[in-house]
C-alpha atoms as a PDB file:
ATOM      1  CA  UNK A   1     111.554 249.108 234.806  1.00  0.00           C
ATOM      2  CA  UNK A   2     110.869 245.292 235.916  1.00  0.00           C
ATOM      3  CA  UNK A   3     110.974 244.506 231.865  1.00  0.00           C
ATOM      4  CA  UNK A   4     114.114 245.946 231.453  1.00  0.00           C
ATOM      5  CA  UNK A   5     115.597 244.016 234.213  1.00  0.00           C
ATOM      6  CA  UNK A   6     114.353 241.134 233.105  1.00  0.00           C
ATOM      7  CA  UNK A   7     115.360 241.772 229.320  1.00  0.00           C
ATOM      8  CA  UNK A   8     118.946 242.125 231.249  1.00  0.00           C
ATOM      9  CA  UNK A   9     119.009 239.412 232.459  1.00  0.00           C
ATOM     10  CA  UNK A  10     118.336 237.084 230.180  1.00  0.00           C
ATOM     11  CA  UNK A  11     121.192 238.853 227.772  1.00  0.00           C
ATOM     12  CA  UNK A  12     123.748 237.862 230.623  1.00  0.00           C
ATOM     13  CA  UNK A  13     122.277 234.256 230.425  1.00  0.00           C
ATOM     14  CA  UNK A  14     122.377 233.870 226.902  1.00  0.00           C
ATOM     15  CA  UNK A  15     126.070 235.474 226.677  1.00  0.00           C
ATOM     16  CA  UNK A  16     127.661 232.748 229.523  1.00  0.00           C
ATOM     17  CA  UNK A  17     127.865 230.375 226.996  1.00  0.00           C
ATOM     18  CA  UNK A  18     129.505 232.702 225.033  1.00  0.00           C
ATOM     19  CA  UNK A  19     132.137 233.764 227.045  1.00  0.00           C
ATOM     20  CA  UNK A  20     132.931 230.017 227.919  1.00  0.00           C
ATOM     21  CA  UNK A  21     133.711 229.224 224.224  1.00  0.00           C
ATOM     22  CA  UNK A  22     135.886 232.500 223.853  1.00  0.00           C
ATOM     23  CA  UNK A  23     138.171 231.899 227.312  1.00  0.00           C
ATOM     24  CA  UNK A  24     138.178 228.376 225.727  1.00  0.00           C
ATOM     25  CA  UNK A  25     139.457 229.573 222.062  1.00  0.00           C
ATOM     26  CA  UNK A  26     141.732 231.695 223.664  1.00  0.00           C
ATOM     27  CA  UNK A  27     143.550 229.066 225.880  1.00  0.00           C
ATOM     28  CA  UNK A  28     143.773 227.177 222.403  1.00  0.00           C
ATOM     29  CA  UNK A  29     145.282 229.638 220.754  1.00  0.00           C
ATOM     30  CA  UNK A  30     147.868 230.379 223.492  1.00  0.00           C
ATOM     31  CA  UNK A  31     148.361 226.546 223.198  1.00  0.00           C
ATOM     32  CA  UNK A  32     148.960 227.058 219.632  1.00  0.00           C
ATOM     33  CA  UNK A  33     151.263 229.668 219.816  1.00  0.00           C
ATOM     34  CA  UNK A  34     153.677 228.335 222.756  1.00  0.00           C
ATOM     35  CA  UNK A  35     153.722 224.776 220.792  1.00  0.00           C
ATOM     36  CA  UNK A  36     154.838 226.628 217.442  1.00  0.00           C
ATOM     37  CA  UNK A  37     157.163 229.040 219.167  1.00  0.00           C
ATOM     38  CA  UNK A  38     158.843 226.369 220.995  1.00  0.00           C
ATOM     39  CA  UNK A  39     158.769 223.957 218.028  1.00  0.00           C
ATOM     40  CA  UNK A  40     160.919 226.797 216.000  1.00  0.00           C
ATOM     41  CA  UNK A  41     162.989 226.878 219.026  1.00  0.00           C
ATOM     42  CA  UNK A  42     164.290 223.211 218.757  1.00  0.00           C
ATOM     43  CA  UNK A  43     164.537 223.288 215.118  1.00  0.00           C
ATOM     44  CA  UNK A  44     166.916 226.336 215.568  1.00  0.00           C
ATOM     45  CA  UNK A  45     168.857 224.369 218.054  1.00  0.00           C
ATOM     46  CA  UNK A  46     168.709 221.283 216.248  1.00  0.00           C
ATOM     47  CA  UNK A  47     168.218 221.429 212.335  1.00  0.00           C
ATOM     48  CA  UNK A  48     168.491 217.575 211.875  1.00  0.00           C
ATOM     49  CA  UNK A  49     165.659 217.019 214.094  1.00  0.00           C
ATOM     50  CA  UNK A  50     163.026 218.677 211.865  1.00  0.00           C
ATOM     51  CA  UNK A  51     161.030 216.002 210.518  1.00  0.00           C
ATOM     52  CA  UNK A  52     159.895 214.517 214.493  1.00  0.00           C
ATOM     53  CA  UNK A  53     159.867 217.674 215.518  1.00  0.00           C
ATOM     54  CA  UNK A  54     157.146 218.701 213.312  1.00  0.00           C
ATOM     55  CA  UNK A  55     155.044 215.737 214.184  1.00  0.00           C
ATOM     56  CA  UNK A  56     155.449 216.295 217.815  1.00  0.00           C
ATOM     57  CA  UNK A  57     154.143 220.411 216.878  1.00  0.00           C
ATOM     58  CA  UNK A  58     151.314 219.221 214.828  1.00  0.00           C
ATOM     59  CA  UNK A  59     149.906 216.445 217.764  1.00  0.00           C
ATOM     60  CA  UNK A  60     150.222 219.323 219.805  1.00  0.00           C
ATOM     61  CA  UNK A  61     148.730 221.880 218.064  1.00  0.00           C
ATOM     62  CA  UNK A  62     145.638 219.374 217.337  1.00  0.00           C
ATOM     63  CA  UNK A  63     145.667 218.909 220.838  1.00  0.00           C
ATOM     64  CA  UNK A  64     145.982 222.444 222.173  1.00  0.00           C
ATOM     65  CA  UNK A  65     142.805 223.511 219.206  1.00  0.00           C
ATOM     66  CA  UNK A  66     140.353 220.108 220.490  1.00  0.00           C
ATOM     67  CA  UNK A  67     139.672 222.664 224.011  1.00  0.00           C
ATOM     68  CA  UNK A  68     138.592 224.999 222.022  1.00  0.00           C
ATOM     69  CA  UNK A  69     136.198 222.626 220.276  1.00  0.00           C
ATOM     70  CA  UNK A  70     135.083 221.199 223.649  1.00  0.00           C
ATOM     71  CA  UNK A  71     134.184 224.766 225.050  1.00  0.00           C
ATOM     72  CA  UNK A  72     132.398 225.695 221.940  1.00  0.00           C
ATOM     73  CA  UNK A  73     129.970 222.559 221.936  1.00  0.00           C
ATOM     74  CA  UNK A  74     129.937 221.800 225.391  1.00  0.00           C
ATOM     75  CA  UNK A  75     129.968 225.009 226.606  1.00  0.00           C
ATOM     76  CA  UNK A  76     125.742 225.629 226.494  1.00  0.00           C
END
């Protein structure tokens, strides 16, 4: 009984790192996803805008995907 206790428990260590990096990918990709929906917004309202507007999505889509990078390395 004691050694399956302590095989549980070190399962739920060794998985907190993983569930960092995934609430940390999933932040990024709501990042993503808000940044690209809102990016097709202003084109819609504003055609002639495309070309900064695409920049501006693209620094922050780079932006929004570095947390997830930071929780998967940093998150051990």
């Amino acid at each position: 009984m004691i050694e399956i206790l302590a095989d549980t428990v070190t399962q739920v260590n060794s998985m907190s790192g993983s569930i960092q990096g995934a609430l940390g990918c999933l932040g990024a990709a709501l990042g993503v996803g808000f940044v690209g929906a809102k990016a097709v917004d202003a084109v819609g309202r504003n055609p002639g805008a495309y070309g900064k507007i695409l920049v501006m999505g693209i620094l922050g889509m780079a932006l929004a995907e570095a947390v997830a990078f930071y929780s998967l390395f940093l998150g051990k």
